[in-house]
Structure formats: C-alpha cells, structure tokens
PDB file of N, CA and C in Angstrom:
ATOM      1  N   UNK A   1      67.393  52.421  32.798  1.00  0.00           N
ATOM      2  CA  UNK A   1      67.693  51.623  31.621  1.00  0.00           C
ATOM      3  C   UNK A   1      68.334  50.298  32.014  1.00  0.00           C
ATOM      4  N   UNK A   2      69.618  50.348  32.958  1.00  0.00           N
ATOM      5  CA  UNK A   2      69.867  49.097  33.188  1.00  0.00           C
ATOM      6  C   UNK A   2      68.923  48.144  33.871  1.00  0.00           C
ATOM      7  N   UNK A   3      67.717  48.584  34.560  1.00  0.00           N
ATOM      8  CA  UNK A   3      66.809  47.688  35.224  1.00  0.00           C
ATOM      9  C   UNK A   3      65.953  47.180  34.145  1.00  0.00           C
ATOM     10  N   UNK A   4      65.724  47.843  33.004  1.00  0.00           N
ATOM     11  CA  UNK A   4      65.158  47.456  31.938  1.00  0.00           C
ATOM     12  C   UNK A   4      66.038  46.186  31.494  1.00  0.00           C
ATOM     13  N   UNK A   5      66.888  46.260  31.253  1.00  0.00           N
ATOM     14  CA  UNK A   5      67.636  45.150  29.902  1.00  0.00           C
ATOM     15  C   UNK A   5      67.834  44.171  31.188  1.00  0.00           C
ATOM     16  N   UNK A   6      68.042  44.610  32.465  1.00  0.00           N
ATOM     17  CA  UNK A   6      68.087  43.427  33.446  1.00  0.00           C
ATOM     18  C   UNK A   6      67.177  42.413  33.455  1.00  0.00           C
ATOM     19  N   UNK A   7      66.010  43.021  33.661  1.00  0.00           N
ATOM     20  CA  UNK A   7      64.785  42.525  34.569  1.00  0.00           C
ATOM     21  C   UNK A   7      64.031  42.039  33.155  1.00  0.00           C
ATOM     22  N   UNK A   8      63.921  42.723  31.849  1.00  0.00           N
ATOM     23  CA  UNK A   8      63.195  42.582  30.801  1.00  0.00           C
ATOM     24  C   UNK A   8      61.488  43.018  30.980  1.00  0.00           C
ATOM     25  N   UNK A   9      61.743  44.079  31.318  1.00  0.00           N
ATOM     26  CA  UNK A   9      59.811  44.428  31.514  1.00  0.00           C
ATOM     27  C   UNK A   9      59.688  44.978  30.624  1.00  0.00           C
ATOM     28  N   UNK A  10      60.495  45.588  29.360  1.00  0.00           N
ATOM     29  CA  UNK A  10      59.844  46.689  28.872  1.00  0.00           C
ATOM     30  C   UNK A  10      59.492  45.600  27.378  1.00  0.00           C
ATOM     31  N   UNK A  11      59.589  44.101  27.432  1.00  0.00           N
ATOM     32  CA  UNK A  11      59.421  43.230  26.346  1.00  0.00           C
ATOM     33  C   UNK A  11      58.071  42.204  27.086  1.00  0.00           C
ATOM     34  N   UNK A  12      57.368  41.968  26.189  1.00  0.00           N
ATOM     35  CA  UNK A  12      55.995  41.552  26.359  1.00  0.00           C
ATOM     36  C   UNK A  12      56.136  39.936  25.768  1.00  0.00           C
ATOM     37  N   UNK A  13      56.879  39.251  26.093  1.00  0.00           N
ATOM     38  CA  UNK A  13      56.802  37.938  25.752  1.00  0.00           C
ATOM     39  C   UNK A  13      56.415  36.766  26.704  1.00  0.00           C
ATOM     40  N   UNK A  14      55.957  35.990  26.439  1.00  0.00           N
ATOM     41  CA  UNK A  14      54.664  35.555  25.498  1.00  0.00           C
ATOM     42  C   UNK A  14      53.565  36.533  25.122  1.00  0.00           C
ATOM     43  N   UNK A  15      53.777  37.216  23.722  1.00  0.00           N
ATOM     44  CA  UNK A  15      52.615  38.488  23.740  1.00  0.00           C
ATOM     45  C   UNK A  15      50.773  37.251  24.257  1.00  0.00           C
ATOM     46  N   UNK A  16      50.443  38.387  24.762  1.00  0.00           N
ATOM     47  CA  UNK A  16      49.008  38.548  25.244  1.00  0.00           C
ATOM     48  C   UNK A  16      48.244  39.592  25.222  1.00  0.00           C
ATOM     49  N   UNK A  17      46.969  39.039  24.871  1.00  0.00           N
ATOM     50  CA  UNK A  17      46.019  40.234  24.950  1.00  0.00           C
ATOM     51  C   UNK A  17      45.538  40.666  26.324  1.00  0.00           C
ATOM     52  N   UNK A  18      46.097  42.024  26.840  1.00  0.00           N
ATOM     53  CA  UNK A  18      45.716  42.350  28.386  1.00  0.00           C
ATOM     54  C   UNK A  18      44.346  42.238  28.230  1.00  0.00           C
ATOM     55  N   UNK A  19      43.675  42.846  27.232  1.00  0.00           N
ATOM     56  CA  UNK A  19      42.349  42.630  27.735  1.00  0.00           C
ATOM     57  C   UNK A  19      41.498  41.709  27.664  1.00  0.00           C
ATOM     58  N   UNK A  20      41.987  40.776  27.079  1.00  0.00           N
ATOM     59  CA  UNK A  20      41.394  38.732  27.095  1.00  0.00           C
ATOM     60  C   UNK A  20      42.372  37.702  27.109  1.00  0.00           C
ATOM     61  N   UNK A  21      42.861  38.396  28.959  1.00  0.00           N
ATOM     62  CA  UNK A  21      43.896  36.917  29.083  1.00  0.00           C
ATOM     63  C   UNK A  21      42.972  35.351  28.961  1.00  0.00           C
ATOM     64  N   UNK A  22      42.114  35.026  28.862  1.00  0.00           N
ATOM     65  CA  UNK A  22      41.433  33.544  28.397  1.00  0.00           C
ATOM     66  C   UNK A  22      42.102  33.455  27.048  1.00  0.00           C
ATOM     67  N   UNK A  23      42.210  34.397  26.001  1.00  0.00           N
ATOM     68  CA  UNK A  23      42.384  33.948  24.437  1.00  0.00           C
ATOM     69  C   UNK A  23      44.556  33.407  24.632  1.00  0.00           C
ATOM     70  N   UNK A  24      44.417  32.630  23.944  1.00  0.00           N
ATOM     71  CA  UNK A  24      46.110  32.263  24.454  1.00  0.00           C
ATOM     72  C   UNK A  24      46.601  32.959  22.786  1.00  0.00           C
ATOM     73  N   UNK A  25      48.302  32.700  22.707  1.00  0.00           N
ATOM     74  CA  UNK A  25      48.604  33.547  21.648  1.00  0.00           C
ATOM     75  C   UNK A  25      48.146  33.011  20.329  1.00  0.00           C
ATOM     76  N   UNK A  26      48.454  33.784  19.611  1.00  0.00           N
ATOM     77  CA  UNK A  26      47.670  33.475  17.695  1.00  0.00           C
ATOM     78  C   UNK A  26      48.638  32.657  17.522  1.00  0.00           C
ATOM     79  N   UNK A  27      47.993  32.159  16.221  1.00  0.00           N
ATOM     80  CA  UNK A  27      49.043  31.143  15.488  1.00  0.00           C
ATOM     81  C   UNK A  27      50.387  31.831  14.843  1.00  0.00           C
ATOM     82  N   UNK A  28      50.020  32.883  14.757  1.00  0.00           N
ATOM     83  CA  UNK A  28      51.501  33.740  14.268  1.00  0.00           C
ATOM     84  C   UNK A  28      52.695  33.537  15.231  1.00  0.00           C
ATOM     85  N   UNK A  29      52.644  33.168  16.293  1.00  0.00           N
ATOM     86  CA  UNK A  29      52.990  33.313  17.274  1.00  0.00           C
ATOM     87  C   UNK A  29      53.550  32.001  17.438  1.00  0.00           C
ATOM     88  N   UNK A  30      52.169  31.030  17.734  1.00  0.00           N
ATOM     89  CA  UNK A  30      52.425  29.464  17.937  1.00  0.00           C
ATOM     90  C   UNK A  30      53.672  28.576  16.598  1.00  0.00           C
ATOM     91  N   UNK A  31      53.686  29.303  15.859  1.00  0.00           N
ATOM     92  CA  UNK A  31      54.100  29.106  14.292  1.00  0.00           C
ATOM     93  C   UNK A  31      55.466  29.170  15.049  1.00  0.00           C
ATOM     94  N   UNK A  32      55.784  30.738  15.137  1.00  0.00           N
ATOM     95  CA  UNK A  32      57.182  31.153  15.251  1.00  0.00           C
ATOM     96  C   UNK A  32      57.989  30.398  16.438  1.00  0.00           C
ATOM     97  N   UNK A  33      56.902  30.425  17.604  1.00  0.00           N
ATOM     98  CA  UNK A  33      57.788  29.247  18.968  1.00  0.00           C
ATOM     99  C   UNK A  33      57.952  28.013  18.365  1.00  0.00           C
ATOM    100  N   UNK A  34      56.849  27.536  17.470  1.00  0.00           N
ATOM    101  CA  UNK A  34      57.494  25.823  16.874  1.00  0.00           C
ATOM    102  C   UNK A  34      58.386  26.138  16.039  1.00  0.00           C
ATOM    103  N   UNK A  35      58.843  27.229  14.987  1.00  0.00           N
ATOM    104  CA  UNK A  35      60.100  27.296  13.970  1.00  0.00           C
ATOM    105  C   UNK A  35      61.549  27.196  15.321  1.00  0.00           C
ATOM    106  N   UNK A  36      61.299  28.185  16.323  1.00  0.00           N
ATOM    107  CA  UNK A  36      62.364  28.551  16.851  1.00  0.00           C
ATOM    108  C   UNK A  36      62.643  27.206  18.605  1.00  0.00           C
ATOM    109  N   UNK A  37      61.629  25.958  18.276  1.00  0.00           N
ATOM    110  CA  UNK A  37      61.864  25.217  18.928  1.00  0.00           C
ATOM    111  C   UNK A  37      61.574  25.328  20.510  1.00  0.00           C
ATOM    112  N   UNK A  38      60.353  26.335  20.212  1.00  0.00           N
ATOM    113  CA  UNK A  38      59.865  26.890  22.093  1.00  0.00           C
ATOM    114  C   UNK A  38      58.494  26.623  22.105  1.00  0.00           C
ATOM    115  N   UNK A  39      57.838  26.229  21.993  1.00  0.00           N
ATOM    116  CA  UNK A  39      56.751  25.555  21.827  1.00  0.00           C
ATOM    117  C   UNK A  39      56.372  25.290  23.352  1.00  0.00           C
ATOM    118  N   UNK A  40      56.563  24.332  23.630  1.00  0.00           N
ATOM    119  CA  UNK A  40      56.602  24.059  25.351  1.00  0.00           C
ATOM    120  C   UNK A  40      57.322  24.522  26.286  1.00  0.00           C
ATOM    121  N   UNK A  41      58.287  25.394  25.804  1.00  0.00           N
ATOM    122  CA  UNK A  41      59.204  25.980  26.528  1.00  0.00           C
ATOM    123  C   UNK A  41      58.829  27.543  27.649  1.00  0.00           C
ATOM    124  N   UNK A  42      59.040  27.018  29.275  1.00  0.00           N
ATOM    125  CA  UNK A  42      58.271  27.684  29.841  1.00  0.00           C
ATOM    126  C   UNK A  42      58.485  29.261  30.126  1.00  0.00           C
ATOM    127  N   UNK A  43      59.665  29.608  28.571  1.00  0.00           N
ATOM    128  CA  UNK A  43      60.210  30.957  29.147  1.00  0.00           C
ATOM    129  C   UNK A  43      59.405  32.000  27.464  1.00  0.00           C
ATOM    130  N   UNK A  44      59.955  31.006  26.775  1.00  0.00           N
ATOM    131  CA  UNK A  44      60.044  31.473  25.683  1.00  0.00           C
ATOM    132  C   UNK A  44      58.269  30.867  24.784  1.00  0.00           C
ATOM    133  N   UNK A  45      57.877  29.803  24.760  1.00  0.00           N
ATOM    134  CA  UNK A  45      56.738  29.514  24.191  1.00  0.00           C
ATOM    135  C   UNK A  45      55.265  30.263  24.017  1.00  0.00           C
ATOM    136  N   UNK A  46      54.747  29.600  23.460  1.00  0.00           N
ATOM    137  CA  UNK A  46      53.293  30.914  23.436  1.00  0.00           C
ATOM    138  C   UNK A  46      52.605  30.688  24.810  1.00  0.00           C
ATOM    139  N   UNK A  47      51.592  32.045  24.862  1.00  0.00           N
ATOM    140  CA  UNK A  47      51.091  31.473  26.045  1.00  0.00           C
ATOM    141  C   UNK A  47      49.666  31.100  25.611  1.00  0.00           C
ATOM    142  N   UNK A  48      48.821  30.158  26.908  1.00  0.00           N
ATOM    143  CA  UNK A  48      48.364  29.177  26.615  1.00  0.00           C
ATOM    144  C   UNK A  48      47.217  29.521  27.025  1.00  0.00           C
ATOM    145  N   UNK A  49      47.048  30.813  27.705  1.00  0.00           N
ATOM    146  CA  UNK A  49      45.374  31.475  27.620  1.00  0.00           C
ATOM    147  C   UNK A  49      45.216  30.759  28.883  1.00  0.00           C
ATOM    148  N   UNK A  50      44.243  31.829  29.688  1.00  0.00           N
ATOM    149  CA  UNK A  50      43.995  30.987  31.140  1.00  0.00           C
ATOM    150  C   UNK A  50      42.287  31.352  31.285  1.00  0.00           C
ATOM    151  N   UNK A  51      41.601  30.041  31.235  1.00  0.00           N
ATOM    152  CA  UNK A  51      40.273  29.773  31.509  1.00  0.00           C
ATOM    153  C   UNK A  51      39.367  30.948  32.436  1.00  0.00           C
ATOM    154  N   UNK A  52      39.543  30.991  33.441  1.00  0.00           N
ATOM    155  CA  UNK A  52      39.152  32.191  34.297  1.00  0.00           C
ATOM    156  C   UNK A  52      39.367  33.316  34.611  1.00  0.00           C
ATOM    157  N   UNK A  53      40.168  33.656  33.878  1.00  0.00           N
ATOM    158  CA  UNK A  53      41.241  35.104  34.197  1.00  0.00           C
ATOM    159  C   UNK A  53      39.980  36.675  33.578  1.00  0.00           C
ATOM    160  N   UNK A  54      40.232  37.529  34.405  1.00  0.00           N
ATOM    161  CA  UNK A  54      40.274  38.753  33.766  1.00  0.00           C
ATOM    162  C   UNK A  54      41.089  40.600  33.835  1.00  0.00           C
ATOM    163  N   UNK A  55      41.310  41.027  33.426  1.00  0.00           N
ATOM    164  CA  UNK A  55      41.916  42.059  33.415  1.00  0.00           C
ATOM    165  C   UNK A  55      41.616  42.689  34.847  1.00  0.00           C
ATOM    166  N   UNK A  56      42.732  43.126  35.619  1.00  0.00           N
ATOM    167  CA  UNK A  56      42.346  44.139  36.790  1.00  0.00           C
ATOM    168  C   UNK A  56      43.026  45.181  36.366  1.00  0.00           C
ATOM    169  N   UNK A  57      42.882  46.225  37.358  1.00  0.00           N
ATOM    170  CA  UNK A  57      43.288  47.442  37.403  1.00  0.00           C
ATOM    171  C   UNK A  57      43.114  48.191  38.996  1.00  0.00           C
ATOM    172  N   UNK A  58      44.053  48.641  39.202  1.00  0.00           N
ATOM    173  CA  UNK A  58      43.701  49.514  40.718  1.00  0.00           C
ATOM    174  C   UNK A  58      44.208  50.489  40.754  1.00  0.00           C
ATOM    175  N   UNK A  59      43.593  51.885  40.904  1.00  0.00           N
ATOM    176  CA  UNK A  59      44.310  53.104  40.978  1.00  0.00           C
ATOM    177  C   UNK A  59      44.538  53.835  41.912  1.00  0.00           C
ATOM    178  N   UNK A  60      45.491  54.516  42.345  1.00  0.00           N
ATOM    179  CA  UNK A  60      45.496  54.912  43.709  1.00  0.00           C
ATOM    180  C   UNK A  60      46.250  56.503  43.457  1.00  0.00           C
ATOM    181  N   UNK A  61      46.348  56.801  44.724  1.00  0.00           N
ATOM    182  CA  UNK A  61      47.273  58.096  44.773  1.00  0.00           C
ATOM    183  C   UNK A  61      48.858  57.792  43.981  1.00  0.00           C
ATOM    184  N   UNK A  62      49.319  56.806  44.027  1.00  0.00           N
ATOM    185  CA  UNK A  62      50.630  56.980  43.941  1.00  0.00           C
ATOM    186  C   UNK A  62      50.875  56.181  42.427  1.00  0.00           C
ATOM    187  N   UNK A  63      49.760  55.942  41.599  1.00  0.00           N
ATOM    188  CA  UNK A  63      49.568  54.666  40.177  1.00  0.00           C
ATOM    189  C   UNK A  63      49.237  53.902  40.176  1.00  0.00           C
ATOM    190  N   UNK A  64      48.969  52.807  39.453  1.00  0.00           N
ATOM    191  CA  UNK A  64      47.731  52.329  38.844  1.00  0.00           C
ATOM    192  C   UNK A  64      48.525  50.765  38.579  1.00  0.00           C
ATOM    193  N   UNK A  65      48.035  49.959  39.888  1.00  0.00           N
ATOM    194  CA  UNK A  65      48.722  48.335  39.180  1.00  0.00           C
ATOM    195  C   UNK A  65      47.665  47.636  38.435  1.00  0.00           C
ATOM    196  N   UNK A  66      48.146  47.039  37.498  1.00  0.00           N
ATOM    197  CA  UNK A  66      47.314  46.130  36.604  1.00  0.00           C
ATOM    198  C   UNK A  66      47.919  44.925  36.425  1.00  0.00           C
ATOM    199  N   UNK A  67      47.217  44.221  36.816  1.00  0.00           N
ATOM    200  CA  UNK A  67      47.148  42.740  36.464  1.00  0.00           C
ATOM    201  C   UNK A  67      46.068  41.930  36.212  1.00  0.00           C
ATOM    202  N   UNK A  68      46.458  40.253  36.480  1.00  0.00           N
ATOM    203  CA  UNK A  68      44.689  39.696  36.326  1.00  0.00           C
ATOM    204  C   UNK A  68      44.398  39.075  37.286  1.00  0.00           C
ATOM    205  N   UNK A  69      43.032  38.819  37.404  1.00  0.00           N
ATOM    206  CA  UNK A  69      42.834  38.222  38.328  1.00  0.00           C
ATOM    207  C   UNK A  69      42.104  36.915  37.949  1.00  0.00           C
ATOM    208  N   UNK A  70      42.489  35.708  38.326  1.00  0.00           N
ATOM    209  CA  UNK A  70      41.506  34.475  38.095  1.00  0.00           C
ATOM    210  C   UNK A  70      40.556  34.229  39.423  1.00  0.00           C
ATOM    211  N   UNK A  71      39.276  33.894  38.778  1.00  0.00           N
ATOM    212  CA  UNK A  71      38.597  33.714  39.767  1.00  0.00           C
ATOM    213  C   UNK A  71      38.304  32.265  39.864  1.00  0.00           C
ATOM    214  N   UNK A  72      38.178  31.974  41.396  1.00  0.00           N
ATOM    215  CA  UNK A  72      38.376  30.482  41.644  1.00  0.00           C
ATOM    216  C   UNK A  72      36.955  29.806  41.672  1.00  0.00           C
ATOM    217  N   UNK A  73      36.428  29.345  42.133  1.00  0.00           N
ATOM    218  CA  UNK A  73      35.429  28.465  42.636  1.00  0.00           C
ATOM    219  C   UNK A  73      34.753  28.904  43.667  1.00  0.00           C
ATOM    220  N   UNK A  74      34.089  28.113  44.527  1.00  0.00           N
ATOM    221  CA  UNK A  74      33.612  28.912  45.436  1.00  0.00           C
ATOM    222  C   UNK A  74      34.185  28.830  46.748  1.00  0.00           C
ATOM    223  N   UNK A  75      35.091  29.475  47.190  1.00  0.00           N
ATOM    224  CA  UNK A  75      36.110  29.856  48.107  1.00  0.00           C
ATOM    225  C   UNK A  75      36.262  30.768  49.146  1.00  0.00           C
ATOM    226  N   UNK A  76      36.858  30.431  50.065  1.00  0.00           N
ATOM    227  CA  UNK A  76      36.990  31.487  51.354  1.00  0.00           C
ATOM    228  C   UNK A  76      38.380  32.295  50.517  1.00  0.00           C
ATOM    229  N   UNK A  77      39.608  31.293  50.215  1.00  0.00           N
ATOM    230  CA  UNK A  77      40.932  31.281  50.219  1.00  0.00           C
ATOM    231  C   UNK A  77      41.407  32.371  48.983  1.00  0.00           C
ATOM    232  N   UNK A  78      41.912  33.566  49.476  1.00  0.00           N
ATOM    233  CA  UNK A  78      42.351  34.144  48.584  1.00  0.00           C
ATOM    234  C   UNK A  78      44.091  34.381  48.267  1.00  0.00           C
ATOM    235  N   UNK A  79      44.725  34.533  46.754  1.00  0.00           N
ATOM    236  CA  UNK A  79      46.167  34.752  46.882  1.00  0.00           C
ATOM    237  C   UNK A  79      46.429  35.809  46.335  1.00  0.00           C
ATOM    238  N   UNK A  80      47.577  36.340  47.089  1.00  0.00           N
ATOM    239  CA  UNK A  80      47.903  37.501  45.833  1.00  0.00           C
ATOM    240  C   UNK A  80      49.194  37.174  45.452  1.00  0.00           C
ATOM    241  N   UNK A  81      49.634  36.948  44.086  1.00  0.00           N
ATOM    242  CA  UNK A  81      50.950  36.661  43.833  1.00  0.00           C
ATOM    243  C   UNK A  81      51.376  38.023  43.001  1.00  0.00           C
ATOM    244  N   UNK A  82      52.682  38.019  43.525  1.00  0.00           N
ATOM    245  CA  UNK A  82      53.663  39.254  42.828  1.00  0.00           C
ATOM    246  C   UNK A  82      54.524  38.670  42.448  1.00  0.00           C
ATOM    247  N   UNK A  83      54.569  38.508  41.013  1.00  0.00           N
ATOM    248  CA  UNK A  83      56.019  37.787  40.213  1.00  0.00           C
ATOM    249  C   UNK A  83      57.211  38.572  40.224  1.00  0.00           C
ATOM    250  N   UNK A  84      57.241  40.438  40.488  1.00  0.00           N
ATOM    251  CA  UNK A  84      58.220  40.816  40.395  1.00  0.00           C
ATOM    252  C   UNK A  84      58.544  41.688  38.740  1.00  0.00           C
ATOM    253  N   UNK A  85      59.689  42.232  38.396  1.00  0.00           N
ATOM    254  CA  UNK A  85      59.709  42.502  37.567  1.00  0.00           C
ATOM    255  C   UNK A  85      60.117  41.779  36.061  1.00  0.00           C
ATOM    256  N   UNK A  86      60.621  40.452  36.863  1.00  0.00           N
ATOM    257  CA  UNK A  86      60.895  39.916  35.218  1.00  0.00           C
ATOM    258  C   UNK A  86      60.463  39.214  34.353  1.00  0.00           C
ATOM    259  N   UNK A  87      59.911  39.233  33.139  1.00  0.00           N
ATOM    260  CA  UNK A  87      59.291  38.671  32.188  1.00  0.00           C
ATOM    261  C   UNK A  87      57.815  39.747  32.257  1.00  0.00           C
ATOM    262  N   UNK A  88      56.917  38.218  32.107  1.00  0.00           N
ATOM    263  CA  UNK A  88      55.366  38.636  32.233  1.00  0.00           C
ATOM    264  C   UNK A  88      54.695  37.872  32.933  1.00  0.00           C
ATOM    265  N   UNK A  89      53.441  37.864  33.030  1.00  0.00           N
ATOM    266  CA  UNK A  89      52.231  37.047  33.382  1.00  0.00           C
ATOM    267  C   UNK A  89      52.085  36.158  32.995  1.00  0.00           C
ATOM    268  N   UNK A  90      52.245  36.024  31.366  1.00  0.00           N
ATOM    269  CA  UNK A  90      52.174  34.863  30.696  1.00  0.00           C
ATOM    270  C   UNK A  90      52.979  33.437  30.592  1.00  0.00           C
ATOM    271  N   UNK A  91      53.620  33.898  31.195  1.00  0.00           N
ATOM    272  CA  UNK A  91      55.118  32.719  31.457  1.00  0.00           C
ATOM    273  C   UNK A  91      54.659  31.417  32.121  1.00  0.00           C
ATOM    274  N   UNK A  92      55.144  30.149  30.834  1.00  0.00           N
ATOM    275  CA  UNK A  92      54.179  29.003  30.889  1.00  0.00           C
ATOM    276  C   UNK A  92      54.587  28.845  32.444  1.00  0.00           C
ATOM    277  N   UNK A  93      55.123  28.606  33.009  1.00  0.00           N
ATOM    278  CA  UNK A  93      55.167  28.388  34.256  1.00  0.00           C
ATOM    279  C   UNK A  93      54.718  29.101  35.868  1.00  0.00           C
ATOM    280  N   UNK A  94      54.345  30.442  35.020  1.00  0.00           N
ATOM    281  CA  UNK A  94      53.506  31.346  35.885  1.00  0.00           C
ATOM    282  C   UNK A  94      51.995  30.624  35.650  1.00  0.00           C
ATOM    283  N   UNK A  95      51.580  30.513  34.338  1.00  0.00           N
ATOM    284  CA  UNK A  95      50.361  29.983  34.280  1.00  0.00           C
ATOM    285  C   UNK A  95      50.184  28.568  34.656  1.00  0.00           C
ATOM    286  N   UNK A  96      50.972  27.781  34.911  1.00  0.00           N
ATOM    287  CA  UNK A  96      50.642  26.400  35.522  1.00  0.00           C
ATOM    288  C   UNK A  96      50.598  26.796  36.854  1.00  0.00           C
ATOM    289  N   UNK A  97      51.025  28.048  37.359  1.00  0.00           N
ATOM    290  CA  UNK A  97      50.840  28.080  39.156  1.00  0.00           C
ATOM    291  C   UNK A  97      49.808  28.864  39.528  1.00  0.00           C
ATOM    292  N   UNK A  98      48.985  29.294  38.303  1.00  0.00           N
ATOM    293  CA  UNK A  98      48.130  30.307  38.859  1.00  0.00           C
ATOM    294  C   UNK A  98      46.989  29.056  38.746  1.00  0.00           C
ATOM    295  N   UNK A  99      46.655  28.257  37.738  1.00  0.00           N
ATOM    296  CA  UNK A  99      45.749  26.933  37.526  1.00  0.00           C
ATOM    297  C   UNK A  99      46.000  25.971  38.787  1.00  0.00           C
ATOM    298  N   UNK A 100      47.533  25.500  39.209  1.00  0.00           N
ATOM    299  CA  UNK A 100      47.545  25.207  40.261  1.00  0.00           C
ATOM    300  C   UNK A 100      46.927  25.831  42.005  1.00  0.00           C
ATOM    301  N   UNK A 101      46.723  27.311  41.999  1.00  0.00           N
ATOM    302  CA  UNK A 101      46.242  27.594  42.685  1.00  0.00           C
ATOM    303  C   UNK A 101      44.625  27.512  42.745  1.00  0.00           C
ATOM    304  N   UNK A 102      44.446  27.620  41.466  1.00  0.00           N
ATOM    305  CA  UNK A 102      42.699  27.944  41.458  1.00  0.00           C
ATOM    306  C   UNK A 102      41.997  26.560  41.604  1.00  0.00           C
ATOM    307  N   UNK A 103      42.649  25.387  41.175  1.00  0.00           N
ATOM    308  CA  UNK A 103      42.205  24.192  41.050  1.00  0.00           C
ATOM    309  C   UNK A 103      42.004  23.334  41.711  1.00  0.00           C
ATOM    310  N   UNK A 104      41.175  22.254  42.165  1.00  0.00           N
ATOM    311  CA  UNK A 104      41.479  21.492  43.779  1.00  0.00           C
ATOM    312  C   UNK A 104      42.289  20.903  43.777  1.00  0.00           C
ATOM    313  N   UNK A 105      43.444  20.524  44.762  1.00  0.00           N
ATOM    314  CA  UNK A 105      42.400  21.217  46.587  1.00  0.00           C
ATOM    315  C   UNK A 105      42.725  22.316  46.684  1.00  0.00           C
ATOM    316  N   UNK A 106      43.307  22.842  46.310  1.00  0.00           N
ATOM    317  CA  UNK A 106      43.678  24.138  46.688  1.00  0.00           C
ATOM    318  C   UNK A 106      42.453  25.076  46.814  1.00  0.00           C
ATOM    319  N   UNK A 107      41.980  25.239  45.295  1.00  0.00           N
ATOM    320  CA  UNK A 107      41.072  26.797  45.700  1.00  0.00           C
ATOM    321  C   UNK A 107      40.925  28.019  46.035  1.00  0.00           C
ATOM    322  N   UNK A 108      42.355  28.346  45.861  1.00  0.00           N
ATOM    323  CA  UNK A 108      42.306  29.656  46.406  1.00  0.00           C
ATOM    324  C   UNK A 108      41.536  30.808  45.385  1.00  0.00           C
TER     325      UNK A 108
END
C-alpha cells in the first residue's frame, strides 16, 4: 500500500485507451485539464495520443508486462525504455521522448 500512494500506479492519469494508444484523451477529459488549468501541463494534462504506437504484451513464467510499442521507420536502432513505477505512459513528457526517439535523426 505504501508503494501505491508513493509511486501512484494504481491511478491511470492521463486516462488512455490501452488498446488505442494513437486516440489521445476525449474531450471530457481535455474540458476538465482546461477547467483545472493543466492543459499543457506535462504531469497532469490530457494525453495527446501517439501516431505509431500499439499495445504490447509479453507473457512469461513469472507475468505478463504490457506496454506499447511505437514503431519507427525503417531502422536498425532499437530502445527499450522503462519509466519505472510512477505515473503512466501517457505523461506529456514521456510522450515527447518516445516521438523524440522515433523521429529523425534518431530513429530508433
């Protein structure tokens, strides 16, 4: 429990749809970050849907990680990023580094 209220995993903000990270959040959503002044804000704002992304999943003996994966261009260069436990995926500033990775020069 205390790693919960620490870390905040067991709260899904910026909600997203796991299974169409491309769609970014509804206007219900976009509404409530502009009432509450988070709009652009890279903790709290909606998220902004990512162009290439799709749902993974990997299961193994010991459970099952899920995340997404964006696919890049046509590339040797692959990344794997682990954000860890706090927040989400969606976190405007997670998604400017995952676009930063996929995008030139990079490419990964």
């Amino acid at each position: 429990m205390q790693s919960a209220i620490t870390f905040g995993f067991l709260v899904n903000w910026p909600p997203f749809d796991k299974d169409d990270p491309t769609r970014p959040s509804g206007p219900k959503v976009q509404n409530l970050c502009r009432r509450l002044g988070y709009l652009e804000d890279e903790a709290f704002g909606p998220f902004p849907g990512l162009s290439r992304a799709s749902p993974l999943s990997i299961s193994g003996p010991n459970g099952t990680v899920r995340g997404i994966r964006i696919a890049p261009g046509e590339s040797k260069h692959r990344v794997l990023y682990l954000h860890g436990q706090g927040g989400n995926v969606g976190v405007l500033h997670r998604c400017w580094l995952y676009n930063l990775l996929v995008d030139d020069p990079l490419c990964c």
